[in-house]
Protein backbone atom coordinates (compact mmCIF):
# COMPACT_ATOMS: atom_id res chain seq x y z
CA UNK A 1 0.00 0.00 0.00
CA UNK A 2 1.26 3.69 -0.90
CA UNK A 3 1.58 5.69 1.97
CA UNK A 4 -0.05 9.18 1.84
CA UNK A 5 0.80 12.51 3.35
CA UNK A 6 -1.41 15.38 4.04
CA UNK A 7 -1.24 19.11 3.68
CA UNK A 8 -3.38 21.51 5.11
CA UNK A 9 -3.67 24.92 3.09
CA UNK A 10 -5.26 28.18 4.63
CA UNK A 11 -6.96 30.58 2.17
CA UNK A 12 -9.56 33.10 1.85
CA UNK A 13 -13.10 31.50 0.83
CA UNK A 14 -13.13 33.74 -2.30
CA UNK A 15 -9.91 31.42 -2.92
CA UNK A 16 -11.17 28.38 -2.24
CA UNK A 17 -13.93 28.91 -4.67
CA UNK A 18 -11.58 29.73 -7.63
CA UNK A 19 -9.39 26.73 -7.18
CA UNK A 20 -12.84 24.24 -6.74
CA UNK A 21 -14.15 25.75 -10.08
CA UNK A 22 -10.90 25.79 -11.66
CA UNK A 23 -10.43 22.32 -10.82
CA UNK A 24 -14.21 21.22 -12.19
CA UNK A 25 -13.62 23.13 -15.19
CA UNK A 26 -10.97 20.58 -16.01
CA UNK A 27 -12.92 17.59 -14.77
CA UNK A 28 -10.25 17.41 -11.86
CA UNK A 29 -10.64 17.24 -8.30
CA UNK A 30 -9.59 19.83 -5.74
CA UNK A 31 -6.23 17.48 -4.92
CA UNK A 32 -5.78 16.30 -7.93
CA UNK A 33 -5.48 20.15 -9.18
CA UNK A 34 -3.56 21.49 -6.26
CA UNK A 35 -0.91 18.46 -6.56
CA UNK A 36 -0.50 19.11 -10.33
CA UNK A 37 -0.08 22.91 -9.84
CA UNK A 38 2.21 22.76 -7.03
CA UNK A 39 4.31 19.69 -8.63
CA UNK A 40 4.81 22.06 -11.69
CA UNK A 41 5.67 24.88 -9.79
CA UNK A 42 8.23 22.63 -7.94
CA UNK A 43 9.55 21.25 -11.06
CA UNK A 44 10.45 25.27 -12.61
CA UNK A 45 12.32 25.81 -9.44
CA UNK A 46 14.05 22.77 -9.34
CA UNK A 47 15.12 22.89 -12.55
CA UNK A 48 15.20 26.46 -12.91
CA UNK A 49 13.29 27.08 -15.84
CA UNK A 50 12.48 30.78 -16.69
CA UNK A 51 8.78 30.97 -18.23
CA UNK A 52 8.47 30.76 -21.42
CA UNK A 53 7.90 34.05 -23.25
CA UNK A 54 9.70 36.08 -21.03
CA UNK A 55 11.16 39.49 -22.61
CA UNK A 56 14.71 39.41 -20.99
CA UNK A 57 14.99 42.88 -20.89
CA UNK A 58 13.93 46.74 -20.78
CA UNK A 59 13.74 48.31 -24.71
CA UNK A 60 15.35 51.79 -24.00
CA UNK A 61 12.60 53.40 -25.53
CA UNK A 62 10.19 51.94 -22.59
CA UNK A 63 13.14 53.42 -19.94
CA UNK A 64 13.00 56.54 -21.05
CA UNK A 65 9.15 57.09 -20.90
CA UNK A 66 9.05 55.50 -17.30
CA UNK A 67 11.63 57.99 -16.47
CA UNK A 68 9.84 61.12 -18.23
CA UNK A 69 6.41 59.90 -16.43
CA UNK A 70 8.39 59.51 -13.25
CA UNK A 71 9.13 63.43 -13.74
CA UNK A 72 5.18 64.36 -14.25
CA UNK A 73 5.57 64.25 -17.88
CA UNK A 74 4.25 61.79 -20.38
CA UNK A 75 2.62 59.46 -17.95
CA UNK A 76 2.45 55.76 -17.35
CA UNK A 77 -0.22 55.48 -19.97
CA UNK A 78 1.97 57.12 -22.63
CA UNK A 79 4.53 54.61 -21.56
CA UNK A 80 2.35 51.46 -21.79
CA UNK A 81 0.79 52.68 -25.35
CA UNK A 82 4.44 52.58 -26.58
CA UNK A 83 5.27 49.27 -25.34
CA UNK A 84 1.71 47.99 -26.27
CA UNK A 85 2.53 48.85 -29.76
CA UNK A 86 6.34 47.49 -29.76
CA UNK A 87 4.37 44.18 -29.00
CA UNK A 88 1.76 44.55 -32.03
CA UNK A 89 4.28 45.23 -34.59
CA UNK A 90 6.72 42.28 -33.48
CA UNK A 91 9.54 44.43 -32.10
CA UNK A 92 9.13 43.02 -28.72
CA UNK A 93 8.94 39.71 -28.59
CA UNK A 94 10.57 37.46 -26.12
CA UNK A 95 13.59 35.32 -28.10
CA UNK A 96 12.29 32.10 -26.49
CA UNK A 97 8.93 31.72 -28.23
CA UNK A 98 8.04 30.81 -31.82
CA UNK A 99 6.18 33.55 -33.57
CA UNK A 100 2.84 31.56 -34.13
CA UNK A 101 3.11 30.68 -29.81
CA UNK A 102 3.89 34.12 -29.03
CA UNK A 103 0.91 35.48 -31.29
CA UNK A 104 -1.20 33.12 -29.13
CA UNK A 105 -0.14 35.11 -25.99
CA UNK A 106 -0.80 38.16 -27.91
CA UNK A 107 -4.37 37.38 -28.28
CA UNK A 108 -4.97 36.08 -25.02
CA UNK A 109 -4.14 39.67 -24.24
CA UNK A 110 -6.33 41.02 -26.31
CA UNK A 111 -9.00 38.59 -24.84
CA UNK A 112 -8.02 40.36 -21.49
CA UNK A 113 -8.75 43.64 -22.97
CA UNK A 114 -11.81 42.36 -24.53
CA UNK A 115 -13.23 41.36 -21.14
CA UNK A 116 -12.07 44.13 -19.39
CA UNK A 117 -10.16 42.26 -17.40
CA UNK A 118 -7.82 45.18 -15.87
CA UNK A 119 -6.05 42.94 -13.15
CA UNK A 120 -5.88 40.04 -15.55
CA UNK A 121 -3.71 43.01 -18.19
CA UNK A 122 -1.18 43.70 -15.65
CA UNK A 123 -0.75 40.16 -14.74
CA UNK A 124 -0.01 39.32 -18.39
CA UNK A 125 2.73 42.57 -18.64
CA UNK A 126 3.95 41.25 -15.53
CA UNK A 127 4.43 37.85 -16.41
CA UNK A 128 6.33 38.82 -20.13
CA UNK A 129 7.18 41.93 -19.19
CA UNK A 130 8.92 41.80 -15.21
CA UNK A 131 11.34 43.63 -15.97
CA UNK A 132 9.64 46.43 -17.59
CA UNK A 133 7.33 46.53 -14.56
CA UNK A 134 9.13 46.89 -12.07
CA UNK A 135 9.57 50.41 -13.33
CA UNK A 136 5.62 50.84 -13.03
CA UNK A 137 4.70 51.89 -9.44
CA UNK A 138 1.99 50.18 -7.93
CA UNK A 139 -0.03 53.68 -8.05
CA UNK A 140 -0.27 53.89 -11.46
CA UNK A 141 -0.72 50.44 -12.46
CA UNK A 142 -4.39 51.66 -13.59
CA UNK A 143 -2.41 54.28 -15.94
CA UNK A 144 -0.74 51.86 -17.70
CA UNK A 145 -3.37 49.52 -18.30
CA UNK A 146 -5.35 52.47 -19.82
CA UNK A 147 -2.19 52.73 -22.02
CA UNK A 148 -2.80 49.46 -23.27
CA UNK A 149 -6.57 49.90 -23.61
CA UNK A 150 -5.81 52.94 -25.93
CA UNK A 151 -3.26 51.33 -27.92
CA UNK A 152 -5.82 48.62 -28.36
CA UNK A 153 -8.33 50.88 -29.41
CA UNK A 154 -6.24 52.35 -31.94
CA UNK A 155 -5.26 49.04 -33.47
CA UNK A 156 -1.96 48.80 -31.81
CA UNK A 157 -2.40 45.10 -31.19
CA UNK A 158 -3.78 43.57 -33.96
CA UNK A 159 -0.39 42.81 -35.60
């Protein structure tokens, strides 16, 4: 017989219900979900695997405009809109994805936008982008996703 082990998680409720619809969504039960998820997670730091899709970097263009909204000029909208639009025209692009992958990512993006998902943006930015986040203050996290939502309006995205 396989011995077992048990751990005990504490979350909020709002949590809980995420991870139990999650989890039915994919047919899965709550531990079968949790164990995959956490064994994955495991696995990228063992091996230390960066995510794929990662930019690497900062684009000097994106440095500069954090800087000049840092000043009061420009803002983190103006900022985002540039960076929104490196990523539509292909300029952008993390080297560790293949072009028809990363345009997947791309349109879950856009999906994002679509549903007007504002937390759901920044998470994306954050997880392709860290680097060029960490230049975004938490403050005007809202600014910059409206600098996406613009350059989305205008087109900016669509390749």
């Amino acid at each position: 017989m396989v011995e077992k082990a048990s751990v005990l998680l504490r979350m909020l409720p709002e949590q809980k219900v995420e991870i139990e619809t999650a989890a039915a969504t994919l047919g899965q039960s709550v531990t079968k979900f949790l164990t995959d998820a956490a064994l994955r997670r495991a696995h990228q730091v063992k091996t230390r695997q960066r995510p794929r899709g990662v930019h690497g970097g900062v684009p000097a263009f994106f440095r500069a405009c954090c800087a000049e909204a840092a000043l009061g000029g420009g803002g983190y909208a103006n900022a985002a809109w540039h960076l929104a639009n490196a990523i539509g025209n292909g300029t952008e692009s993390p080297y560790d994805v293949e072009e028809d992958e990363w345009r997947d990512e791309i349109e879950s993006l856009v999906e994002l936008i679509s549903n007007e998902d504002t937390v759901g943006i920044w998470g994306w930015f954050k997880r392709h982008y860290p680097k060029c986040m960490k230049l975004v203050p938490t403050r005007r996290r809202e600014q910059f996703v409206e600098g996406v939502l613009q350059a989305h309006e205008h087109g900016r995205l669509d390749g």
